[in-house]
N, C-alpha and C. Protein backbone atom coordinates (compact mmCIF):
# COMPACT_ATOMS: atom_id res chain seq x y z
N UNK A 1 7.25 -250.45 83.72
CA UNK A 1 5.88 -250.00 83.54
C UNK A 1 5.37 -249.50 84.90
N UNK A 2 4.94 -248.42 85.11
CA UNK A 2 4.28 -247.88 86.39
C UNK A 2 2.88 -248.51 86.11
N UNK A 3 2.53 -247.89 87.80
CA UNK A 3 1.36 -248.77 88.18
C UNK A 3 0.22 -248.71 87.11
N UNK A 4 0.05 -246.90 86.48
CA UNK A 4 -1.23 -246.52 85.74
C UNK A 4 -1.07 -246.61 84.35
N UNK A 5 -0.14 -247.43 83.65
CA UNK A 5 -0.07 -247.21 82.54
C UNK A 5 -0.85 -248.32 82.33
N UNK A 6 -1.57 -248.27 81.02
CA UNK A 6 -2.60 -249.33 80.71
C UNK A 6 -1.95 -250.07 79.92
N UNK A 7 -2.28 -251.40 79.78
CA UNK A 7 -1.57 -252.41 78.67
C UNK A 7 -2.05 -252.94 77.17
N UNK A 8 -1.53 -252.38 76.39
CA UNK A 8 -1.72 -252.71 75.58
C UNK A 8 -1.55 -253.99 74.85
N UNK A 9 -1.95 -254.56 74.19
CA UNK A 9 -0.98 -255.75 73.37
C UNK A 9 -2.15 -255.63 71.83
N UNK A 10 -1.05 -255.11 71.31
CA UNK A 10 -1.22 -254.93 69.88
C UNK A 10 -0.31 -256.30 68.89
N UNK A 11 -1.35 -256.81 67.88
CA UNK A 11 -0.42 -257.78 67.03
C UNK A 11 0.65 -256.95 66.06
N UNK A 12 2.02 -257.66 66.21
CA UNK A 12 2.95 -256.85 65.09
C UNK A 12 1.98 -256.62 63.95
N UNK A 13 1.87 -257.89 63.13
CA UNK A 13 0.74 -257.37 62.00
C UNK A 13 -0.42 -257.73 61.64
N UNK A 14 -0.92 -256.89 62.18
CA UNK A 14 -2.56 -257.48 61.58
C UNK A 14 -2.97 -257.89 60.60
N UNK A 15 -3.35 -258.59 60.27
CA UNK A 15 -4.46 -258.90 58.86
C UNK A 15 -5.05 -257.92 58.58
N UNK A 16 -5.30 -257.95 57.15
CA UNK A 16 -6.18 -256.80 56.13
C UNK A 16 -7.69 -256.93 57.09
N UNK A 17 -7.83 -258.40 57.20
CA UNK A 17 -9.11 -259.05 57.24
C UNK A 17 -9.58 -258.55 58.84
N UNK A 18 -8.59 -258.37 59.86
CA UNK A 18 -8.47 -258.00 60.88
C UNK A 18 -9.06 -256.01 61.07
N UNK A 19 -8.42 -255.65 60.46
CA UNK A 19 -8.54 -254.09 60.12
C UNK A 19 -9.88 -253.95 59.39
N UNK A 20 -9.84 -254.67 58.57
CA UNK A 20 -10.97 -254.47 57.74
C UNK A 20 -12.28 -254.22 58.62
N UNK A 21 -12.23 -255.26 59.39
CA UNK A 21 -13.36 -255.23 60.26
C UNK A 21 -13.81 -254.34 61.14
N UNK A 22 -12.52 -253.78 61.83
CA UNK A 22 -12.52 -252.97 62.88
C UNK A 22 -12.85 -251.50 62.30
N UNK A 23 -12.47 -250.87 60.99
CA UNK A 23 -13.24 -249.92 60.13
C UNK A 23 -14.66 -249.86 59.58
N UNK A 24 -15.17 -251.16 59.70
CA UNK A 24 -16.31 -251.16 58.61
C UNK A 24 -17.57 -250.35 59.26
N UNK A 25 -18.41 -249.44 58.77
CA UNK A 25 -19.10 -248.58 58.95
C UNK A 25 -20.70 -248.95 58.16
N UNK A 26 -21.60 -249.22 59.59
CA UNK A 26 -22.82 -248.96 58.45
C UNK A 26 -23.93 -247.92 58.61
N UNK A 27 -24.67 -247.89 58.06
CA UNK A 27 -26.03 -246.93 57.67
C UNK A 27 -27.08 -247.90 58.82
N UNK A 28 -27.94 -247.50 59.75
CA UNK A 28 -28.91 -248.83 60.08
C UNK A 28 -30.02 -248.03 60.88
N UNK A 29 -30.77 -248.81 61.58
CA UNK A 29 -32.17 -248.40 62.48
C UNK A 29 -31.36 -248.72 63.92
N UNK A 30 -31.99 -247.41 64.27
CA UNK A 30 -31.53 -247.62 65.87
C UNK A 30 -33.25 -247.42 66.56
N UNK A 31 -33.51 -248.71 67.15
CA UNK A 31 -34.69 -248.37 67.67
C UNK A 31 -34.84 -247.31 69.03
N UNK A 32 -35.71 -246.73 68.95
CA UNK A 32 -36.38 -245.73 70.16
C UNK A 32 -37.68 -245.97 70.13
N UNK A 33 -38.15 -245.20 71.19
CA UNK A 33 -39.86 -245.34 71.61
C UNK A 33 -39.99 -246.41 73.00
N UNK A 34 -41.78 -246.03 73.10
CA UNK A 34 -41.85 -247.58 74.19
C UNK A 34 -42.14 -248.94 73.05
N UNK A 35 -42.83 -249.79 74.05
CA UNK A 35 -42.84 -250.99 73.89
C UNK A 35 -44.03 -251.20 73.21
N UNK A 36 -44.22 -251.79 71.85
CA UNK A 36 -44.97 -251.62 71.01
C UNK A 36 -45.26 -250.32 69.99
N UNK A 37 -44.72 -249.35 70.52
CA UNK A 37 -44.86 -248.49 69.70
C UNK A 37 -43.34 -247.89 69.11
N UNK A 38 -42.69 -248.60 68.30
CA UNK A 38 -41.36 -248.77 67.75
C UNK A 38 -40.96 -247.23 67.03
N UNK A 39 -40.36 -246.43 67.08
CA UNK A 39 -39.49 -245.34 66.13
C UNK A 39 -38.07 -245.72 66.02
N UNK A 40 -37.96 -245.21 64.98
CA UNK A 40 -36.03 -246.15 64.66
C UNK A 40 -35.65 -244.31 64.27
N UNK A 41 -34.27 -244.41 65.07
CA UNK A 41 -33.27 -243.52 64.47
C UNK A 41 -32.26 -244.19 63.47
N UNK A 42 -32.07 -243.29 62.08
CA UNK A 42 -31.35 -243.49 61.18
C UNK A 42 -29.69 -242.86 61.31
N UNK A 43 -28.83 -243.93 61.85
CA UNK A 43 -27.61 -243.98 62.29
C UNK A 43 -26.16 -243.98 61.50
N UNK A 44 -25.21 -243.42 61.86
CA UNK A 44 -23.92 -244.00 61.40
C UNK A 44 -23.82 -244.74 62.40
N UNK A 45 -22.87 -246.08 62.67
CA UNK A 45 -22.20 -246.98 63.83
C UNK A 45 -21.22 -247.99 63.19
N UNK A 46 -20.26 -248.62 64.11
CA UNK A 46 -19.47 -249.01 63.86
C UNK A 46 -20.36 -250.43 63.38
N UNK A 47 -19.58 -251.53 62.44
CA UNK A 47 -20.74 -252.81 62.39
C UNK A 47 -20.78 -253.49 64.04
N UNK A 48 -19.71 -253.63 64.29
CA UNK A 48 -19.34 -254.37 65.56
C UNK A 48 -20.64 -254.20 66.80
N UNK A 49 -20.53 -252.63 66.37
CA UNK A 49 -21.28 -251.92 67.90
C UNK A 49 -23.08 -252.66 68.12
N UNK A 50 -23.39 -253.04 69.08
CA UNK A 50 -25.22 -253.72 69.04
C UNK A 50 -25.97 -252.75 68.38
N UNK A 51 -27.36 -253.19 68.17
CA UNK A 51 -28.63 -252.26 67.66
C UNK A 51 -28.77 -251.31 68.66
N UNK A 52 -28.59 -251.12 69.35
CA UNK A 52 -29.33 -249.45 70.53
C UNK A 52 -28.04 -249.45 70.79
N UNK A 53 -26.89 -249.67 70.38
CA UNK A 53 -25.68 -249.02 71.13
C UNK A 53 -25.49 -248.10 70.73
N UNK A 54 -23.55 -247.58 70.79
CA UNK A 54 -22.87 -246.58 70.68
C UNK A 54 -22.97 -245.86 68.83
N UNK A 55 -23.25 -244.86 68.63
CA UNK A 55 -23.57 -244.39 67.10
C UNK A 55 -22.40 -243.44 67.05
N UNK A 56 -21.95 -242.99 65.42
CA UNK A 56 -21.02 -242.19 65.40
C UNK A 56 -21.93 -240.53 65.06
N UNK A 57 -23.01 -240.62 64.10
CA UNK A 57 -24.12 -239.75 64.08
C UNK A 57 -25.31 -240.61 63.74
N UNK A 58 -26.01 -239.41 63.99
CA UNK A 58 -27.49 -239.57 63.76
C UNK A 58 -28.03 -238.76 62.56
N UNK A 59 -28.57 -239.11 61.50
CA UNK A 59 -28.61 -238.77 60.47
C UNK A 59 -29.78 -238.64 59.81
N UNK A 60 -31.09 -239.16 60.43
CA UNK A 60 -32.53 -239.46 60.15
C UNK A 60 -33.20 -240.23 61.20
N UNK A 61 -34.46 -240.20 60.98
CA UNK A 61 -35.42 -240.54 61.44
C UNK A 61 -36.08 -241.51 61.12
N UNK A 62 -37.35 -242.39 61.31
CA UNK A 62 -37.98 -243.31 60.63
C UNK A 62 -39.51 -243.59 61.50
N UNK A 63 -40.71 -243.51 61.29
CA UNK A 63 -41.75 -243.60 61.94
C UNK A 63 -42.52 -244.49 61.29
N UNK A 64 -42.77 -245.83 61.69
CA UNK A 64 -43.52 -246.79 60.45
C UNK A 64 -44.89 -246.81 61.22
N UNK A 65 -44.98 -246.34 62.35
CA UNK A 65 -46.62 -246.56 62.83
C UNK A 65 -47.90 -245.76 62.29
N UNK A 66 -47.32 -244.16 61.72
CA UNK A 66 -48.00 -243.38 61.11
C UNK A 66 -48.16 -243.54 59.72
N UNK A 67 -49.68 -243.23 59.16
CA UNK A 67 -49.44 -243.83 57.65
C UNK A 67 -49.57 -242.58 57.00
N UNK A 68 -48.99 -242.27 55.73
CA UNK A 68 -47.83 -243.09 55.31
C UNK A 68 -46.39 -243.05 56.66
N UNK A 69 -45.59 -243.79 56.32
CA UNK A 69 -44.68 -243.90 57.31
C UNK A 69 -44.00 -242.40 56.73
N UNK A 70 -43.12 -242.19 58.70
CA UNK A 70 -42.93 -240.66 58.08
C UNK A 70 -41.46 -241.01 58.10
N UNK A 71 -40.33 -240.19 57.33
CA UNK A 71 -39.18 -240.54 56.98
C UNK A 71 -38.75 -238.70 56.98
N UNK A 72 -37.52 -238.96 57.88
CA UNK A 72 -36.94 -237.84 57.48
C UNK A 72 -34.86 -237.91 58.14
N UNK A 73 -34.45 -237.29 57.04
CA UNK A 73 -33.16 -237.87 56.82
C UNK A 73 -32.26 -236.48 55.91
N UNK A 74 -31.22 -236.36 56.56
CA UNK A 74 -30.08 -235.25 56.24
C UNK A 74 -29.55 -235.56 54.79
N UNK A 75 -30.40 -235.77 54.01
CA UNK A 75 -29.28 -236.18 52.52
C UNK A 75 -28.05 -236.43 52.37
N UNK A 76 -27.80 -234.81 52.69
CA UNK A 76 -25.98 -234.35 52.09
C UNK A 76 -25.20 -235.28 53.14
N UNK A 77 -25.80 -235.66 54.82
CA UNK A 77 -24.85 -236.36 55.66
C UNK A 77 -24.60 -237.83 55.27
N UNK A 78 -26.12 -238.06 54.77
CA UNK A 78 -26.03 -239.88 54.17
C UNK A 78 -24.83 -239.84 52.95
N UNK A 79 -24.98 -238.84 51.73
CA UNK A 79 -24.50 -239.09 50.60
C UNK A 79 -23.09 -239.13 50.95
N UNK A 80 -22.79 -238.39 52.21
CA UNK A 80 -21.38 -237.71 52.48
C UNK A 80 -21.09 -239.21 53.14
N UNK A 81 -21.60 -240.22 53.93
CA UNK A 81 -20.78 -241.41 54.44
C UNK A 81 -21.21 -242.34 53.82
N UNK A 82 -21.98 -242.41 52.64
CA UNK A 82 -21.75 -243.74 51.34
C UNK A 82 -20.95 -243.11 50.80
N UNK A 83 -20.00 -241.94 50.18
CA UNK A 83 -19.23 -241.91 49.77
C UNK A 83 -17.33 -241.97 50.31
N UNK A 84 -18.08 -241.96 52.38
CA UNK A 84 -16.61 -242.57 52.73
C UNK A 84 -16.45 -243.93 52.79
N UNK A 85 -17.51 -245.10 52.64
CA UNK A 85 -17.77 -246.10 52.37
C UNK A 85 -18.54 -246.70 53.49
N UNK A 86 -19.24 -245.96 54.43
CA UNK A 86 -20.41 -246.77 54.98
C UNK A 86 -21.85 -247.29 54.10
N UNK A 87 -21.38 -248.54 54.57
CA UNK A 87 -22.90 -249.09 53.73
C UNK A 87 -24.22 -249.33 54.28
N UNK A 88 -24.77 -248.68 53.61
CA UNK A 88 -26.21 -249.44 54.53
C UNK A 88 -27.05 -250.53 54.67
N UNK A 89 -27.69 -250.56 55.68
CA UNK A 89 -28.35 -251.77 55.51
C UNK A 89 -29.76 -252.14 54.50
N UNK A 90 -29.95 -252.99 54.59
CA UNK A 90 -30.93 -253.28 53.82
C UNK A 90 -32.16 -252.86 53.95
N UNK A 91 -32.79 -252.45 55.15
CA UNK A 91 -34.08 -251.56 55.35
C UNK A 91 -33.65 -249.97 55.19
N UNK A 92 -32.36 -249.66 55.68
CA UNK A 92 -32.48 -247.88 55.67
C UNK A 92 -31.98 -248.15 54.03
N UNK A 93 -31.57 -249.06 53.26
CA UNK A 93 -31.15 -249.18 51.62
C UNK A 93 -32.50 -248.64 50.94
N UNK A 94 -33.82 -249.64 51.54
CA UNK A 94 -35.09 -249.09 51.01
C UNK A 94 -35.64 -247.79 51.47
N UNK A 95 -35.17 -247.52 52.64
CA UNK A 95 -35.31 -246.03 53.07
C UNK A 95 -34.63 -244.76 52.16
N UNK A 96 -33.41 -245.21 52.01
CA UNK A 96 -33.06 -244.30 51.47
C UNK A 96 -33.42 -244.22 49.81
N UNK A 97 -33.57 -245.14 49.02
CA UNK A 97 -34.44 -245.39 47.76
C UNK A 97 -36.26 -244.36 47.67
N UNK A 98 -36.84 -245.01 48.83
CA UNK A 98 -37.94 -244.43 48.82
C UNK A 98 -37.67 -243.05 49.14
N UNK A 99 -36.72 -242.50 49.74
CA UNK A 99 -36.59 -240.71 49.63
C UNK A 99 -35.81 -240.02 48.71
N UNK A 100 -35.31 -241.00 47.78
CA UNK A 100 -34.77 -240.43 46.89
C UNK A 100 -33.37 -240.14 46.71
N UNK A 101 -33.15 -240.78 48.29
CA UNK A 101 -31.00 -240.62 48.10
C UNK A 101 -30.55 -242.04 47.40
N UNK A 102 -29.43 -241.36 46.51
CA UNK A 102 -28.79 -242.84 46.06
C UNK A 102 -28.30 -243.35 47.13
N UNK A 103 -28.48 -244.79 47.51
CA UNK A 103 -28.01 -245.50 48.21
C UNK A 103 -26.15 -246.24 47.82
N UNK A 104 -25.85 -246.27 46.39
CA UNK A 104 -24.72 -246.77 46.35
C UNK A 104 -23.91 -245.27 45.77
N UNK A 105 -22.32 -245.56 46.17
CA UNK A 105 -21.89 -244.94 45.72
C UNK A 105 -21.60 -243.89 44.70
N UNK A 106 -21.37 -244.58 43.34
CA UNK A 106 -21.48 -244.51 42.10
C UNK A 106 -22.73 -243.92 41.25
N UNK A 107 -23.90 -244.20 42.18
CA UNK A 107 -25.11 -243.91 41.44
C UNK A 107 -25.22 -242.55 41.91
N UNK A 108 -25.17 -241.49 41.63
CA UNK A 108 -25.46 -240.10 41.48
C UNK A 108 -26.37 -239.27 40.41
């Protein structure tokens, strides 16, 4: 092994349960704004990754301070990663309900 090669150590075989995890993809709020005055970006991210971390896209918006709250969100990009199997969470679930995208798969 030379000096710059990086080391890996991979398990011969992983668990389903192992993989599983390291794929799983959700829908969620990524907060922005200052302090007290909260705006959430509507995200793809890995589950693993924190709330303000690393995102794979950005897919919507979310403004709950203005009334009505303002919501705005790419449809075709949401429908397009619940159907590669990112799930969302339970607030962008009601987000996406209240704008009218099916939130589960199947429901079209």
């Amino acid at each position: 092994m030379t000096r710059f090669q990086p080391r890996l150590t991979i398990p011969p075989n992983p668990s389903p349960v192992q993989v599983q995890k390291q794929n799983m993809l959700r829908i969620r709020l990524r907060r922005v704004g200052k302090k007290g005055a909260p705006a959430y970006r509507i995200v793809v991210a890995d589950s693993a990754a924190p709330r303000d971390g690393k995102y794979i896209e950005w897919i919507g918006q979310y403004d709950p301070k203005v009334d009505p709250p303002a919501i705005t969100i790419k449809k075709d990009r949401a429908e397009e990663w619940i159907r590669r199997g990112a799930q969302p969470s339970e607030a962008v679930r009601r987000i996406l309900e209240k704008d009218g995208t099916p939130a589960k798969e199947d429901a079209k």
